[in-house]
PDB file of N, CA and C in Angstrom:
ATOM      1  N   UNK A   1     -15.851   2.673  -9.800  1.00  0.00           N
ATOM      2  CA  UNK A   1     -15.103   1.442  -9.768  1.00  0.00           C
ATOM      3  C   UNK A   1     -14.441   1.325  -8.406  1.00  0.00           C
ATOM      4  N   UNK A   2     -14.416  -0.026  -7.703  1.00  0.00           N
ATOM      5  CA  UNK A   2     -13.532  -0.076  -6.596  1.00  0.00           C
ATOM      6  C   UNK A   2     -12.984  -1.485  -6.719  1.00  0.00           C
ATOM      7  N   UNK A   3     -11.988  -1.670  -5.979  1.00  0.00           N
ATOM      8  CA  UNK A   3     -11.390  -2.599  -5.779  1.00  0.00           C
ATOM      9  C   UNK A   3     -11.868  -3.575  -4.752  1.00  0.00           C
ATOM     10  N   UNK A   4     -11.733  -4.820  -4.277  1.00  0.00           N
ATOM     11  CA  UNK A   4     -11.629  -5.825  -3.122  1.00  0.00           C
ATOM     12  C   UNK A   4     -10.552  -6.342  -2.438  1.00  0.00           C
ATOM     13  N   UNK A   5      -9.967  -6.746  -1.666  1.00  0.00           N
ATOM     14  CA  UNK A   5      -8.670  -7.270  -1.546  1.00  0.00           C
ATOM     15  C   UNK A   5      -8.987  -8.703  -0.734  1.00  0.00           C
ATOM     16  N   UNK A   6      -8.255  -9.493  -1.009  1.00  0.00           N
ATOM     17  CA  UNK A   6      -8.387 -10.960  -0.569  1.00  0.00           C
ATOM     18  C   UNK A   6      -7.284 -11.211   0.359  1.00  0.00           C
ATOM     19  N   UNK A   7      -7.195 -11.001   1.508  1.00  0.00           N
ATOM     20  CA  UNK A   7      -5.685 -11.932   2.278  1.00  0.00           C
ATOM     21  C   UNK A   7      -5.461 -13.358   1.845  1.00  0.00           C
ATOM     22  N   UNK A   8      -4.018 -13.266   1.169  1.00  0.00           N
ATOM     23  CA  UNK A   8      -3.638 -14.967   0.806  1.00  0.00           C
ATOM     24  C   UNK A   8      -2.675 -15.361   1.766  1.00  0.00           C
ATOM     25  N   UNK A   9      -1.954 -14.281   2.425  1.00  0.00           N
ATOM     26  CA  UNK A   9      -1.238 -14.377   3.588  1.00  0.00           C
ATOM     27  C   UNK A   9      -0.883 -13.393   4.362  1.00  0.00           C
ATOM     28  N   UNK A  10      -0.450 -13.597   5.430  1.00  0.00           N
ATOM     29  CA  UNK A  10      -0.095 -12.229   6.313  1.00  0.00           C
ATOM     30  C   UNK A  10       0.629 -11.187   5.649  1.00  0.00           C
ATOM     31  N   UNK A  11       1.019 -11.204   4.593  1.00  0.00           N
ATOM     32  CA  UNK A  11       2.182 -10.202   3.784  1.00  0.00           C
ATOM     33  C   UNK A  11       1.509  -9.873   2.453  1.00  0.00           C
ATOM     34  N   UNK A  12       0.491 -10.783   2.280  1.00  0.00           N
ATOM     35  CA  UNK A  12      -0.377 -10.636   0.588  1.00  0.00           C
ATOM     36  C   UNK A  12      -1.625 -10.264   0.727  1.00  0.00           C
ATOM     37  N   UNK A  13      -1.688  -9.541  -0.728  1.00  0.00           N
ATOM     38  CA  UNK A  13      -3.421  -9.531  -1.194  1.00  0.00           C
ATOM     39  C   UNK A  13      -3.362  -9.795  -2.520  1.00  0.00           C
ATOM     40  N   UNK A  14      -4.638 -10.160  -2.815  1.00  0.00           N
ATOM     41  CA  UNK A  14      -5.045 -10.321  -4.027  1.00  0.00           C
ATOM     42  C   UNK A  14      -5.355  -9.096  -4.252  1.00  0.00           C
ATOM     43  N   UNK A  15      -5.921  -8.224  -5.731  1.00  0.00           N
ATOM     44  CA  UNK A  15      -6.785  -7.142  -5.649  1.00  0.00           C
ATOM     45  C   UNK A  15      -7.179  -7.861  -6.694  1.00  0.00           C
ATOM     46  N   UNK A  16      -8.791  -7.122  -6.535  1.00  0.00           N
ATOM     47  CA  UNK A  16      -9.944  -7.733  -7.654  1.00  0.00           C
ATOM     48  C   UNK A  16     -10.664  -6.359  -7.580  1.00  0.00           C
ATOM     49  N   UNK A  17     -11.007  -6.396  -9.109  1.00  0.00           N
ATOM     50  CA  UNK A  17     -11.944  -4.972  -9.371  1.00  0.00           C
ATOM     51  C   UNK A  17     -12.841  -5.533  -8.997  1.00  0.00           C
ATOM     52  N   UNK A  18     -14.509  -4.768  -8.279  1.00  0.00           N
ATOM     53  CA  UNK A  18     -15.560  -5.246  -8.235  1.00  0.00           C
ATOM     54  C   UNK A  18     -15.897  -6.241  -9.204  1.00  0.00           C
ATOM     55  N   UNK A  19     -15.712  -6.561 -10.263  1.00  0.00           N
ATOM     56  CA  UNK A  19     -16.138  -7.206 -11.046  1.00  0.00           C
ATOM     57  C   UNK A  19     -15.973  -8.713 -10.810  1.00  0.00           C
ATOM     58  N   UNK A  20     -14.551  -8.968  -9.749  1.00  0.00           N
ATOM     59  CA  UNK A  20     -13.895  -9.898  -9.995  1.00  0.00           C
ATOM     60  C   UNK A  20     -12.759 -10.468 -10.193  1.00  0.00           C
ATOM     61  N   UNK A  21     -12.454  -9.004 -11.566  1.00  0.00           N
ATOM     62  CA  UNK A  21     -11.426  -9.418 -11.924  1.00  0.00           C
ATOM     63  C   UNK A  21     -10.024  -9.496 -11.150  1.00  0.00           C
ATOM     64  N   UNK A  22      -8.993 -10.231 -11.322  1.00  0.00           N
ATOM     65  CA  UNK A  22      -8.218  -9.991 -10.198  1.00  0.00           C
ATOM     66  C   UNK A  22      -7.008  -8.996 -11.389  1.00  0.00           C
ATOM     67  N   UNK A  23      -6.568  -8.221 -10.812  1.00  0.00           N
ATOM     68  CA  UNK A  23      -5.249  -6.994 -11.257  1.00  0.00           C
ATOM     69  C   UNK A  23      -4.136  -7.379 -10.973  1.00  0.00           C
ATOM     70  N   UNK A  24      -4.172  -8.081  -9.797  1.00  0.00           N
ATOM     71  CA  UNK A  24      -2.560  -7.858  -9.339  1.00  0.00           C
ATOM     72  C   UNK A  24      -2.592  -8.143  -7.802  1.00  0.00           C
ATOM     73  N   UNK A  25      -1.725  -8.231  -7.080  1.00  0.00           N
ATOM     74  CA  UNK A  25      -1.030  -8.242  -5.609  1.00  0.00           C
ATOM     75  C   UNK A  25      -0.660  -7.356  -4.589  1.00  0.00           C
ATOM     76  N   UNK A  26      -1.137  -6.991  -3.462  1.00  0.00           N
ATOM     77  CA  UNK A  26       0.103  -6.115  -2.492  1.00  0.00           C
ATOM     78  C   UNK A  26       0.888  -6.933  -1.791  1.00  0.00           C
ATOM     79  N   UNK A  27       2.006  -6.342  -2.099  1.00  0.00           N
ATOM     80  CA  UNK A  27       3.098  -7.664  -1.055  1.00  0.00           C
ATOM     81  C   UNK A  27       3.747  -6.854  -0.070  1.00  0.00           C
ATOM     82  N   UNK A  28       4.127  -7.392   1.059  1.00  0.00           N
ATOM     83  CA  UNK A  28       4.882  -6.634   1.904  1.00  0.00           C
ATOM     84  C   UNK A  28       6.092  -6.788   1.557  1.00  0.00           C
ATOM     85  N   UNK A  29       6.833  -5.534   1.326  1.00  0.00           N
ATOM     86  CA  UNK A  29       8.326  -5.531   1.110  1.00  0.00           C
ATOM     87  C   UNK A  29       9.127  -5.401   2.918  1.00  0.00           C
ATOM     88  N   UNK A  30      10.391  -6.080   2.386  1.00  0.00           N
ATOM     89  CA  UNK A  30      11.604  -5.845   3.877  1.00  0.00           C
ATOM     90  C   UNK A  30      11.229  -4.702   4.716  1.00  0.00           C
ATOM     91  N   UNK A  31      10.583  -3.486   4.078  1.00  0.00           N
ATOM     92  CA  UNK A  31      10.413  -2.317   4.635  1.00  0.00           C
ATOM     93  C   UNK A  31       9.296  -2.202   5.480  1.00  0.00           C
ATOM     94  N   UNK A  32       8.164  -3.114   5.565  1.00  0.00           N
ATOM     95  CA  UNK A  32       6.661  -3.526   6.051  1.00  0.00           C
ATOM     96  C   UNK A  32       5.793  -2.799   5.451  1.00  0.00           C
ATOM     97  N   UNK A  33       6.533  -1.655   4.052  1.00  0.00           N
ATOM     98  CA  UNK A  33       5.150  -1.348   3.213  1.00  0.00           C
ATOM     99  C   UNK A  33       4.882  -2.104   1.939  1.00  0.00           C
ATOM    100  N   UNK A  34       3.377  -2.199   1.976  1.00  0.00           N
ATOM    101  CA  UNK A  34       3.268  -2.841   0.902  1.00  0.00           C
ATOM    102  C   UNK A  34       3.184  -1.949  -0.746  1.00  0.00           C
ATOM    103  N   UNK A  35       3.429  -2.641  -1.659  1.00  0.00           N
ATOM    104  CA  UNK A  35       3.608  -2.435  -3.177  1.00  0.00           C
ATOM    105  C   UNK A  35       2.314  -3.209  -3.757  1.00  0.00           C
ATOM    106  N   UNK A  36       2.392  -2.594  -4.763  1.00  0.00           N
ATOM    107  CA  UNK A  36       1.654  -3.477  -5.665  1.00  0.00           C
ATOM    108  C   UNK A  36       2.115  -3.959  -6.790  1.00  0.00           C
ATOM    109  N   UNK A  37       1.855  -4.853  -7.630  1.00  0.00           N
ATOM    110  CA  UNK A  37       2.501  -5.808  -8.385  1.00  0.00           C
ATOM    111  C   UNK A  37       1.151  -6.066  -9.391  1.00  0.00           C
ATOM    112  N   UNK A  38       1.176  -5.505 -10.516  1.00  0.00           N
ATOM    113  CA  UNK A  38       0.534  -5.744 -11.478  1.00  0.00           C
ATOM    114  C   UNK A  38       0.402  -7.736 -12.208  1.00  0.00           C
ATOM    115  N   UNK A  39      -1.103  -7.628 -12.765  1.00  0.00           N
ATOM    116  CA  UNK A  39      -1.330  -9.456 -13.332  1.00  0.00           C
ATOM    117  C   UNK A  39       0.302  -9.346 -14.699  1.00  0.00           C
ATOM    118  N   UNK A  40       0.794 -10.160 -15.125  1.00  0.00           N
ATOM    119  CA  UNK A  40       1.379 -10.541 -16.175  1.00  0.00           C
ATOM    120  C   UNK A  40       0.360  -9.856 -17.735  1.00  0.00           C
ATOM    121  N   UNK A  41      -0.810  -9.949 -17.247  1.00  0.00           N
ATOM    122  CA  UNK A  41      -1.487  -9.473 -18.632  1.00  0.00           C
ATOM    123  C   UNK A  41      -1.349  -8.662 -19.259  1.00  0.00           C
ATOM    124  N   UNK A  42      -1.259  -8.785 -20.351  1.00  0.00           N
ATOM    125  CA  UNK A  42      -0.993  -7.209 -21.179  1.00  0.00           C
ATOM    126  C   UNK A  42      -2.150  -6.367 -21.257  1.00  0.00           C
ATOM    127  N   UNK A  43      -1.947  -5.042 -21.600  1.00  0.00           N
ATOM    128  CA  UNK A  43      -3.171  -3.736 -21.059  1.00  0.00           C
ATOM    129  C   UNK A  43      -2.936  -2.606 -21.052  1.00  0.00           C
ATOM    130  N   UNK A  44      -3.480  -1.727 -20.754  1.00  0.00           N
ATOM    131  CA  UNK A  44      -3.370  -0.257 -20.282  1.00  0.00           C
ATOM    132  C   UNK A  44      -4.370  -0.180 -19.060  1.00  0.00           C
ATOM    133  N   UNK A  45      -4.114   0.741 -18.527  1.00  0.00           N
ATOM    134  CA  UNK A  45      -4.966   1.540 -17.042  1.00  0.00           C
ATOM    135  C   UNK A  45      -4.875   3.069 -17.404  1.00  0.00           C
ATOM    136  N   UNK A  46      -6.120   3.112 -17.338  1.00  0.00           N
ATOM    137  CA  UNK A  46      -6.792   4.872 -17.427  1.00  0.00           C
ATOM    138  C   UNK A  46      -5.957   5.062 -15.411  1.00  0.00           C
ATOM    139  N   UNK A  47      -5.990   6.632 -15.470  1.00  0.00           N
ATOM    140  CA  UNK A  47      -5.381   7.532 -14.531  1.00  0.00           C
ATOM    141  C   UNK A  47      -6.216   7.146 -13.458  1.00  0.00           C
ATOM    142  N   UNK A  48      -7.965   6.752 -13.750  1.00  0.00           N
ATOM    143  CA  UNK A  48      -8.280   6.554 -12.513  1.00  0.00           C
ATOM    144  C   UNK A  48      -8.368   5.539 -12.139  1.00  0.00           C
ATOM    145  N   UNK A  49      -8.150   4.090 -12.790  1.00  0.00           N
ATOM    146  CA  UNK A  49      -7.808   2.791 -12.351  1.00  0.00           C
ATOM    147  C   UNK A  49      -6.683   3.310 -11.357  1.00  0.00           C
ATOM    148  N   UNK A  50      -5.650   3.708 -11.440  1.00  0.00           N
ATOM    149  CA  UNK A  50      -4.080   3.851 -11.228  1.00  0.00           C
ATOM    150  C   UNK A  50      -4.217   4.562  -9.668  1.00  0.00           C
ATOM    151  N   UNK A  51      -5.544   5.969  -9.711  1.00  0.00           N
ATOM    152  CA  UNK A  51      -5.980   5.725  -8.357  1.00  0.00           C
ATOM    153  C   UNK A  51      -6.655   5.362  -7.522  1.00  0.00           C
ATOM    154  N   UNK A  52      -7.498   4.567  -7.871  1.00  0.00           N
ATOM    155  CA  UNK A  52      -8.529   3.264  -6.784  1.00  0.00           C
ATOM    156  C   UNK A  52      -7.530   2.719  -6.516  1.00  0.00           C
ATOM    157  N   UNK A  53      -6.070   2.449  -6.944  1.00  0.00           N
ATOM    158  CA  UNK A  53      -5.240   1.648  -6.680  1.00  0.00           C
ATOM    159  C   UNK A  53      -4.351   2.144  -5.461  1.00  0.00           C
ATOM    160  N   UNK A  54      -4.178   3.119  -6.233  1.00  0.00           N
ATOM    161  CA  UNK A  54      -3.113   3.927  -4.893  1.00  0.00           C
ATOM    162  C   UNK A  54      -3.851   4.512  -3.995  1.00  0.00           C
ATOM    163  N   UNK A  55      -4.716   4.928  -3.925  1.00  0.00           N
ATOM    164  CA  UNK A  55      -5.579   5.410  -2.779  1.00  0.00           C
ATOM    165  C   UNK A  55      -6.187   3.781  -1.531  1.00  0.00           C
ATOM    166  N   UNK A  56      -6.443   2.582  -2.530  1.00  0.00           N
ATOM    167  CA  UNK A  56      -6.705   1.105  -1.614  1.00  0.00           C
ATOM    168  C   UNK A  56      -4.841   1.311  -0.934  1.00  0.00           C
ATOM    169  N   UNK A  57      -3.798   1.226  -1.802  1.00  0.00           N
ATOM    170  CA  UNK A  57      -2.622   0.795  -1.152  1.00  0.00           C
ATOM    171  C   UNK A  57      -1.931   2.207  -0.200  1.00  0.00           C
ATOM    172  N   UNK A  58      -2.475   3.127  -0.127  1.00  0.00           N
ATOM    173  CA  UNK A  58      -2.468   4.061   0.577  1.00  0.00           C
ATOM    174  C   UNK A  58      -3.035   3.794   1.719  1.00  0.00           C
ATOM    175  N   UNK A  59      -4.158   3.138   1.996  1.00  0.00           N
ATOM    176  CA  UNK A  59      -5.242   2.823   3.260  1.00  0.00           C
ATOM    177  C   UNK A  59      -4.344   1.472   3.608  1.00  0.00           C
ATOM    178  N   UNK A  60      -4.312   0.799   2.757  1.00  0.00           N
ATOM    179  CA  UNK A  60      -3.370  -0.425   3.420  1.00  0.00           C
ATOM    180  C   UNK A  60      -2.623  -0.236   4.351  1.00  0.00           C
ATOM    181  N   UNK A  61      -1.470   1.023   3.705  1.00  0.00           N
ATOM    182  CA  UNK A  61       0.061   1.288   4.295  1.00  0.00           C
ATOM    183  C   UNK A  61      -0.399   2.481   5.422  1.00  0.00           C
ATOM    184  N   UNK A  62      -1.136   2.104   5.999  1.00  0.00           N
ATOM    185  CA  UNK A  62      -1.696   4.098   6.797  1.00  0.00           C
ATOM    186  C   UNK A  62      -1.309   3.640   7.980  1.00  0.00           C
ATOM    187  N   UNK A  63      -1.802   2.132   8.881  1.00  0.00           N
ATOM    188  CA  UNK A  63      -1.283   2.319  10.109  1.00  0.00           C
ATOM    189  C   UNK A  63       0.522   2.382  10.141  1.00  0.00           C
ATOM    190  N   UNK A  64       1.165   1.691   9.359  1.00  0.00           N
ATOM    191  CA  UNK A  64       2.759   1.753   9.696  1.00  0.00           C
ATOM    192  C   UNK A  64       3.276   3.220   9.413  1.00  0.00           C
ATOM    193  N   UNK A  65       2.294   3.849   8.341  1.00  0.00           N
ATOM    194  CA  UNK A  65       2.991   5.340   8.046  1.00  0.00           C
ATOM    195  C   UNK A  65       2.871   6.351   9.510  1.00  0.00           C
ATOM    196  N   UNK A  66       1.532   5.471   9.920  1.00  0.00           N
ATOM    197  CA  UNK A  66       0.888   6.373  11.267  1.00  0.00           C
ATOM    198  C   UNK A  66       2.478   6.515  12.360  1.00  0.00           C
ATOM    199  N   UNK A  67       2.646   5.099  12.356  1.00  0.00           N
ATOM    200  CA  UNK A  67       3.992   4.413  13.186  1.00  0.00           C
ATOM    201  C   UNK A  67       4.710   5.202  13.132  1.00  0.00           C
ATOM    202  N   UNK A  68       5.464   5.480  11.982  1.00  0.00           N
ATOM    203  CA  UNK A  68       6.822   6.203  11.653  1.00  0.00           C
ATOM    204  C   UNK A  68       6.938   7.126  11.787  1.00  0.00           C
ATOM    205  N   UNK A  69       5.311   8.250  11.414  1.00  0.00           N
ATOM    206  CA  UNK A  69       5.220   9.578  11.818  1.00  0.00           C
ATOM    207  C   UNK A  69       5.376   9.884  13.669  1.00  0.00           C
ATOM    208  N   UNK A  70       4.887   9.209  14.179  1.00  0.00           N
ATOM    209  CA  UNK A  70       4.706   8.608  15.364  1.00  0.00           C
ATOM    210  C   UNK A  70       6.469   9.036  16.174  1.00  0.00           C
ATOM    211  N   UNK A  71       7.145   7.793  15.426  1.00  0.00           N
ATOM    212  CA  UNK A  71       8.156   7.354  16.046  1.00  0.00           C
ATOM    213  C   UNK A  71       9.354   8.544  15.573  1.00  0.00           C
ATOM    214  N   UNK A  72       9.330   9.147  14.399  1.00  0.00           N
ATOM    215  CA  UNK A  72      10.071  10.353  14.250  1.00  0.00           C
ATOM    216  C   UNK A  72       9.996  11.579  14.996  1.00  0.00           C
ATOM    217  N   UNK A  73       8.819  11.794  14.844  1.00  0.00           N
ATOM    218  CA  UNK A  73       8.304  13.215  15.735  1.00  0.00           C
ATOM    219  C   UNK A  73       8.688  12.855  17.094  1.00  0.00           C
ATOM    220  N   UNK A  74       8.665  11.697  18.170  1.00  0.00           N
ATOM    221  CA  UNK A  74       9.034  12.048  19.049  1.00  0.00           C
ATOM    222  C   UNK A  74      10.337  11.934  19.241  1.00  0.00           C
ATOM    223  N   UNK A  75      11.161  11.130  18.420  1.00  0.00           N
ATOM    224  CA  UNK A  75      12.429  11.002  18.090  1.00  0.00           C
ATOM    225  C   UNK A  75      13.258  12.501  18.278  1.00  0.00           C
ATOM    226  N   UNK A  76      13.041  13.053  17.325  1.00  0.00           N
ATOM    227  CA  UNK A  76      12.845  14.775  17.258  1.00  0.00           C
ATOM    228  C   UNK A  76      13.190  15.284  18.326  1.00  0.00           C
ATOM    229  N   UNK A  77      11.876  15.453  19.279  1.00  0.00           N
ATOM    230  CA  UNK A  77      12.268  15.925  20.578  1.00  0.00           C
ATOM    231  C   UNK A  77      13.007  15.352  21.629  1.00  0.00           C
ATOM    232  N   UNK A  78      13.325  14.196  21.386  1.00  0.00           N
ATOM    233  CA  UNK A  78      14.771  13.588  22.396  1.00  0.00           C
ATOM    234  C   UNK A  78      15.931  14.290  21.844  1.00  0.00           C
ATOM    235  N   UNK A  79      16.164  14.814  20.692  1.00  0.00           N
ATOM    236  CA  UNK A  79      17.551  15.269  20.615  1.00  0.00           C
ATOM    237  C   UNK A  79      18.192  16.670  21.525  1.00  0.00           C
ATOM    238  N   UNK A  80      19.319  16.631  21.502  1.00  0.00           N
ATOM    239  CA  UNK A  80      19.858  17.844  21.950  1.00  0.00           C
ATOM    240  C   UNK A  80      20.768  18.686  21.193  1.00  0.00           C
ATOM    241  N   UNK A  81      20.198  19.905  21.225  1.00  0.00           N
ATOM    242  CA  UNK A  81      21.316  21.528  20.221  1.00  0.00           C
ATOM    243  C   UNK A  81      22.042  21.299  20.178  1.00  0.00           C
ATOM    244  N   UNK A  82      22.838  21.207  19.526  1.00  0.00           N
ATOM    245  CA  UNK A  82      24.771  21.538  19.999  1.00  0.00           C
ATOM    246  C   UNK A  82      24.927  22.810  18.709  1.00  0.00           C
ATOM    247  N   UNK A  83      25.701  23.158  19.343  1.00  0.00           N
ATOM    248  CA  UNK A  83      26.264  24.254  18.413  1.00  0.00           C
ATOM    249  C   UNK A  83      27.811  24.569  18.715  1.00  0.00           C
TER     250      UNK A  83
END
């Protein structure tokens, strides 16, 4: 099973299982990572729906995580000891 994602705007996706069906949304939160946001429909999701999901919104969120790892680590080495 995999997912598709549709841009509805610079901050959204649709997600659609191959099939079509659509699941739900990634939205960008204040933070610039995105979430996902389940359809209103009522249901269950097996463990591995839950990760095609998080593994797509994992790849989504990878360049800003790249960023932060980025921007900490050298952060890091600007500081100075004190003791």
């Amino acid at each position: 099973m995999e997912i598709r994602l549709e841009k509805v705007s610079n901050n959204n996706f649709f997600v659609y299982w191959n099939n079509n069906t659509l699941v739900g949304t990634f939205e960008m939160d204040c933070d610039g990572y995105y979430y996902f946001w389940a359809n209103d429909s009522p249901g269950s999701w097996t463990s591995y729906s839950l990760r095609v999901i998080a593994d797509k919104l994992d790849e989504v969120n990878k360049p800003l995580r790249d960023l932060t790892e980025i921007y900490f680590k050298n952060d890091a080495s600007k500081r100075i000891e004190t003791r």
